[in-house]
C-alpha atoms as a PDB file:
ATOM      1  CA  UNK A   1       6.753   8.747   3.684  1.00  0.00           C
ATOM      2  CA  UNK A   2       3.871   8.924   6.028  1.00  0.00           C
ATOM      3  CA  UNK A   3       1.382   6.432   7.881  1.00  0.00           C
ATOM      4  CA  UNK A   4      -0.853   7.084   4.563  1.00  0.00           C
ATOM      5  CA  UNK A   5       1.318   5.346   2.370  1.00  0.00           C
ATOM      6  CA  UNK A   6       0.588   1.925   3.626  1.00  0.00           C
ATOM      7  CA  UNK A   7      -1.832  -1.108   2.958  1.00  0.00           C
ATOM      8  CA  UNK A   8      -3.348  -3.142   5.467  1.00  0.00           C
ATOM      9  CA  UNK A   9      -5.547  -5.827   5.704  1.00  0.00           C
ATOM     10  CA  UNK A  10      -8.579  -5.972   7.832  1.00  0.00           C
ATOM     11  CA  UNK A  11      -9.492  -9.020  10.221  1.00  0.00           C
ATOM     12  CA  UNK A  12     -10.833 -10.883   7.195  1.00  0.00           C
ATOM     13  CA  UNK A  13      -7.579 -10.201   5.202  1.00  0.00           C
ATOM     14  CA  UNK A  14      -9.501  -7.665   3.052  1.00  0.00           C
ATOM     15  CA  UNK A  15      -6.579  -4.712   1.668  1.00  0.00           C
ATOM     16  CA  UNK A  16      -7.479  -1.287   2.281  1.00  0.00           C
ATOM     17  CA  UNK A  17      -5.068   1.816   2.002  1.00  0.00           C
ATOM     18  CA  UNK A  18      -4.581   3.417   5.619  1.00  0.00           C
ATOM     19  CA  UNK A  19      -5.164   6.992   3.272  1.00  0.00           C
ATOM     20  CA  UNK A  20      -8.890   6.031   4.237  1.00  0.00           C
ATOM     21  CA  UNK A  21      -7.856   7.565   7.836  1.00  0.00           C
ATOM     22  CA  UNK A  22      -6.237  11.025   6.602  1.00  0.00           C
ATOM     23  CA  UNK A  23      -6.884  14.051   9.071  1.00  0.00           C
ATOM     24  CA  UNK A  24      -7.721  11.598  11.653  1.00  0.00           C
ATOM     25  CA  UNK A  25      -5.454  11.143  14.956  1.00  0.00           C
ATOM     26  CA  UNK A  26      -4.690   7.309  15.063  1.00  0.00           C
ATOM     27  CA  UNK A  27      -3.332   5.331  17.761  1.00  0.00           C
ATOM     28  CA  UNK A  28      -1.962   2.032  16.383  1.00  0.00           C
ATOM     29  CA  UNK A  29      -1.633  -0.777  18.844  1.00  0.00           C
ATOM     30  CA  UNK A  30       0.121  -4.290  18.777  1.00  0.00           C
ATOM     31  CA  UNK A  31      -2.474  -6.347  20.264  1.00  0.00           C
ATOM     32  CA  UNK A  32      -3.016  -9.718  21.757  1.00  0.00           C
ATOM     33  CA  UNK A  33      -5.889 -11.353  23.626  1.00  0.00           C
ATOM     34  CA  UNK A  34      -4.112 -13.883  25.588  1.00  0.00           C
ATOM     35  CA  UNK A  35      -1.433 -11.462  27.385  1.00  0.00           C
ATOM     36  CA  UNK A  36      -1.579 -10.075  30.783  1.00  0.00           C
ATOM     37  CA  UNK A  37      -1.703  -6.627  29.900  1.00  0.00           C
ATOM     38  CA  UNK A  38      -5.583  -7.652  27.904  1.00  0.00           C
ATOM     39  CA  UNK A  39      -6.664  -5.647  30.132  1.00  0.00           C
ATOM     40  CA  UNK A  40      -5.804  -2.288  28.269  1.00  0.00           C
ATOM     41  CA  UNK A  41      -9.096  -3.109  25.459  1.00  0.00           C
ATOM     42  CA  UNK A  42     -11.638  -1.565  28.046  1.00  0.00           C
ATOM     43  CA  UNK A  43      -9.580   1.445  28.179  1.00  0.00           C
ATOM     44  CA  UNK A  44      -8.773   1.702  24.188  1.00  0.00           C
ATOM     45  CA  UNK A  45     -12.481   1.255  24.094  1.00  0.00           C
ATOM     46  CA  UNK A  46     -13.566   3.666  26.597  1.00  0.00           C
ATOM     47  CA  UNK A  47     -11.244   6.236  24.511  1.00  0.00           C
ATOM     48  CA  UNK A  48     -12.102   5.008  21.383  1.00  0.00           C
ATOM     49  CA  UNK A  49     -15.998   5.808  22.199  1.00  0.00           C
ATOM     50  CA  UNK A  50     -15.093   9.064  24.095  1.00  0.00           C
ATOM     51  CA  UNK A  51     -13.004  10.717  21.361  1.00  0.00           C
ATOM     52  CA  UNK A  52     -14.005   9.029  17.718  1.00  0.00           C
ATOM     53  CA  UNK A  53     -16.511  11.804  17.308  1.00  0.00           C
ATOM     54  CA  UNK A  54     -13.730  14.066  17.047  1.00  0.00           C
ATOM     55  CA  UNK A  55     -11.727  12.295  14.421  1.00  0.00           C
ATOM     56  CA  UNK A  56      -9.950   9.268  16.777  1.00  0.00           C
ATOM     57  CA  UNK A  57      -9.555   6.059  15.642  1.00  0.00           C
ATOM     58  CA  UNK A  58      -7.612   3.359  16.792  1.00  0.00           C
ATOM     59  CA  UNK A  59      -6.480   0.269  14.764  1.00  0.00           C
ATOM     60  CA  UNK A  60      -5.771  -2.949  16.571  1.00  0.00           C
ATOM     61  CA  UNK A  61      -3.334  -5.459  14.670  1.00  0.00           C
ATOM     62  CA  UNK A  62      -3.121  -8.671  16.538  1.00  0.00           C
ATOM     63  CA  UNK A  63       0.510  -9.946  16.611  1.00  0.00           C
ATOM     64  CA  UNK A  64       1.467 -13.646  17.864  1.00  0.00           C
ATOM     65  CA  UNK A  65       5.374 -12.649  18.079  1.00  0.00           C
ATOM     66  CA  UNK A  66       5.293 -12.744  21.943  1.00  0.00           C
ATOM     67  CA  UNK A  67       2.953 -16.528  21.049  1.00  0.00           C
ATOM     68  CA  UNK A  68      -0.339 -14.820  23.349  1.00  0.00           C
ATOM     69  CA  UNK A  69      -2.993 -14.491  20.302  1.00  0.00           C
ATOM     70  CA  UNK A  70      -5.073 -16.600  18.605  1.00  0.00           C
ATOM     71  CA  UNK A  71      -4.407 -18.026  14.986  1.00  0.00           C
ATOM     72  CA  UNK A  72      -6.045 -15.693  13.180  1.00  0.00           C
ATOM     73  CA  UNK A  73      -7.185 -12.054  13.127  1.00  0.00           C
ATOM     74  CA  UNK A  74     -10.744 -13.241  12.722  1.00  0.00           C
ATOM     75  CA  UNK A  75     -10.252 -15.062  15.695  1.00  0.00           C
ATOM     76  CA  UNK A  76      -8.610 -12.562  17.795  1.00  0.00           C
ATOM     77  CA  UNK A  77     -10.803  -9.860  16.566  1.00  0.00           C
ATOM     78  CA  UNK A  78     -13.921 -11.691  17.642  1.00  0.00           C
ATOM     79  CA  UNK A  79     -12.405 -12.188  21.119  1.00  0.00           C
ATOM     80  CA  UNK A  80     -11.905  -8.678  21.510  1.00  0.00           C
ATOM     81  CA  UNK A  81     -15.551  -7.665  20.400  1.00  0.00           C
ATOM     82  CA  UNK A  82     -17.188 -10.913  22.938  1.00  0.00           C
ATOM     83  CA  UNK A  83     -14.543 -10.137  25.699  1.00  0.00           C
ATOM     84  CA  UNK A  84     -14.132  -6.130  25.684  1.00  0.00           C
ATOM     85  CA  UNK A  85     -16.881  -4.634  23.736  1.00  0.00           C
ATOM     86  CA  UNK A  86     -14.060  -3.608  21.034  1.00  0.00           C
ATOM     87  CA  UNK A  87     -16.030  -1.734  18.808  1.00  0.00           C
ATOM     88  CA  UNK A  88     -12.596  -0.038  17.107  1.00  0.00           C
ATOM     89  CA  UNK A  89     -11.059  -1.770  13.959  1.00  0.00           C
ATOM     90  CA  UNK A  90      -8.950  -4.864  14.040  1.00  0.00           C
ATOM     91  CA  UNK A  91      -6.286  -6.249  10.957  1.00  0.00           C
ATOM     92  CA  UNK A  92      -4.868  -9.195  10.323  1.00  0.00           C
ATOM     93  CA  UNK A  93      -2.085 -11.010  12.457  1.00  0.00           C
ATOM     94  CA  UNK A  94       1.208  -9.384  11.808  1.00  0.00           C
ATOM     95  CA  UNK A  95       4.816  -9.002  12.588  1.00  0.00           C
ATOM     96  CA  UNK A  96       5.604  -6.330  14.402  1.00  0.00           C
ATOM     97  CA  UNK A  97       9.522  -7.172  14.552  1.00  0.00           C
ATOM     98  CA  UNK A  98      12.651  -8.623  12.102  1.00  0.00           C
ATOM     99  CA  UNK A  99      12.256  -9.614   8.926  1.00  0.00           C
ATOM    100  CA  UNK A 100       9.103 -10.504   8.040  1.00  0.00           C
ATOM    101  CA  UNK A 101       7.513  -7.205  10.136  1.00  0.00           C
ATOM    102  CA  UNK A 102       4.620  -5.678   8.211  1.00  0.00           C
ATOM    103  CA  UNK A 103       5.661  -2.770   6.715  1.00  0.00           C
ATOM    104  CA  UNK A 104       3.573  -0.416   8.449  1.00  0.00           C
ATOM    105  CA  UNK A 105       5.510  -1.400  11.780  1.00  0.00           C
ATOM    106  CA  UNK A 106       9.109  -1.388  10.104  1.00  0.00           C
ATOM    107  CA  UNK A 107       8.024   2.548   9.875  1.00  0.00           C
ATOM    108  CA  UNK A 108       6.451   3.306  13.028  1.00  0.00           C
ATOM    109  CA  UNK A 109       9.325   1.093  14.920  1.00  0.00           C
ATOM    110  CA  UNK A 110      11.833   3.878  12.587  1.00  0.00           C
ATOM    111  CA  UNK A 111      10.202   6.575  13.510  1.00  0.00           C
ATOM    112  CA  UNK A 112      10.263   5.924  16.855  1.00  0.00           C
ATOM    113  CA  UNK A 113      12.820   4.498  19.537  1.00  0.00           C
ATOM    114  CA  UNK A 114      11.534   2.655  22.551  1.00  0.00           C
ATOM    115  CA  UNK A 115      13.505   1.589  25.698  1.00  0.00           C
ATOM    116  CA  UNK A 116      15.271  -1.485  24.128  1.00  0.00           C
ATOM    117  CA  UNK A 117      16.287   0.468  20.390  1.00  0.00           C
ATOM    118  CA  UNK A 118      13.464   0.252  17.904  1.00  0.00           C
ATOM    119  CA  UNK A 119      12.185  -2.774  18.393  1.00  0.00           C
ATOM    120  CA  UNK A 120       8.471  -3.704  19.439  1.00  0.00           C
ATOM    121  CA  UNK A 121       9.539  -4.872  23.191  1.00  0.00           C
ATOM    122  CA  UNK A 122       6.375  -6.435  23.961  1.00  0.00           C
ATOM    123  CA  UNK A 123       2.390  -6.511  23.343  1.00  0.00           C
ATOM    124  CA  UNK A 124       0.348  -2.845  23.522  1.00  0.00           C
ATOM    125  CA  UNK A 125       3.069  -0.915  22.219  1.00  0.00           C
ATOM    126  CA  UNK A 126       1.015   2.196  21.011  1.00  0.00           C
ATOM    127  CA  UNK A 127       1.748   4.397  18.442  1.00  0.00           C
ATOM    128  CA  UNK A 128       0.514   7.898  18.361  1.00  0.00           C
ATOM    129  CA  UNK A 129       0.243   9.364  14.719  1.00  0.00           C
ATOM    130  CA  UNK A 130      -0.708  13.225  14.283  1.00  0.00           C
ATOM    131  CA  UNK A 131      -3.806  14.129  11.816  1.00  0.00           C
ATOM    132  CA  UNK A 132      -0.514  14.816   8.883  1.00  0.00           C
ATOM    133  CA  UNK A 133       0.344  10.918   8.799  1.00  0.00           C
ATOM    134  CA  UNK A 134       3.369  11.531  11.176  1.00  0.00           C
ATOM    135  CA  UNK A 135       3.950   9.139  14.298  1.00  0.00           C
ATOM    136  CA  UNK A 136       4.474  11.729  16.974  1.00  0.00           C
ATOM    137  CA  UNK A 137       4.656   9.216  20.027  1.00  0.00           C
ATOM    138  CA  UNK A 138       5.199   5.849  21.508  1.00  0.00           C
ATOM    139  CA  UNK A 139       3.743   4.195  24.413  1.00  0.00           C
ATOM    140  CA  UNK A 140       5.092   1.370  25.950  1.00  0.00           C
ATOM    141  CA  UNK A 141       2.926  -1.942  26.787  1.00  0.00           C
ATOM    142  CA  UNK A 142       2.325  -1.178  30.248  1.00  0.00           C
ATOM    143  CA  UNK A 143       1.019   2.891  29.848  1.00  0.00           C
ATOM    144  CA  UNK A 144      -2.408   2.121  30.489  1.00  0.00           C
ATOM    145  CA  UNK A 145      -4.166   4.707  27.795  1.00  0.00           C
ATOM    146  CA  UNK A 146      -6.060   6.333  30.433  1.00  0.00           C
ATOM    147  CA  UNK A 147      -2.555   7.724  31.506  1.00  0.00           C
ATOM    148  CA  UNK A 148      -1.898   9.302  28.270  1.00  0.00           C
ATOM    149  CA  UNK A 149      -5.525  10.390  27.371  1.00  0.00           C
ATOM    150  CA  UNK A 150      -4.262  14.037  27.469  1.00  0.00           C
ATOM    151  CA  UNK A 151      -1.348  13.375  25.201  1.00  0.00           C
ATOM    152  CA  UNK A 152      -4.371  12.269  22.310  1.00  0.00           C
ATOM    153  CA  UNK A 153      -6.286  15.029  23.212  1.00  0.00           C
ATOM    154  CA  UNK A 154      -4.086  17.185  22.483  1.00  0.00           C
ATOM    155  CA  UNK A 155      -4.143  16.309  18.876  1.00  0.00           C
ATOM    156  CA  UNK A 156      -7.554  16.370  18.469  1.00  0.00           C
END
């Protein structure tokens, strides 16, 4: 099972099959516009414009777990675009722990371990998936993406 295997739904709840991203390098990131680390958009963004050219894309999923985002993905979504200049693709809200975590994290939280076991420790926890559909890395909230810019190019 790979990344491509999954359904998502974009900020208007709208299902589309992640397949639509195959041979692209993805960074997936648990997002939410009320939490200190905010911050981080202008830098996804400033990547996201440097490097989508080359077949980078990053997909923001807003996630009230840690109660920082707005009520819906519409909502958050047009915060980021007003706020940040987020130009990069935003879901709905999701789980991105337990039970009810949307599928798509259950597998990138399984493929990869972070600090405190599998579990999504916080907001802007980024996943790095290769341009196969495999998660290859995992940054936690506070790597600023600037930091790890190299790690994506690499990829590319």
């Amino acid at each position: 099972m790979n990344i491509y295997d999954f359904d998502v739904r974009d900020e208007n709840g709208e299902p589309y099959s992640l397949k639509k991203f195959e041979g692209k390098v993805l960074l997936i990131v648990n997002t939410a516009t009320k939490c200190g680390l905010a911050g981080q958009f202008n830098e996804l963004e400033e990547l996201y414009k440097k490097y989508h050219d080359q077949g980078f894309e990053i997909l923001g999923f807003p996630s009230d777990q840690f109660k920082q985002e707005l009520s819906t993905g519409n909502e958050a979504a047009e915060a980021c675009r007003l706020t940040y200049g987020v130009s990069f693709p935003m879901h709905e809200l999701v789980k991105v722990n337990g039970e009810n975590a949307h599928p798509l994290f259950k597998h990138l939280t399984e493929e990869t371990k972070g600090i405190l076991g599998k579990n999504v420790k916080w907001n802007f926890t980024k996943f790095l998936v290769d341009r196969d559909g495999n998660v290859v890395k995992r940054f936690a909230p506070t790597d600023k993406p600037s930091k790890f810019e190299t790690e994506i190019a690499k990829y590319l």
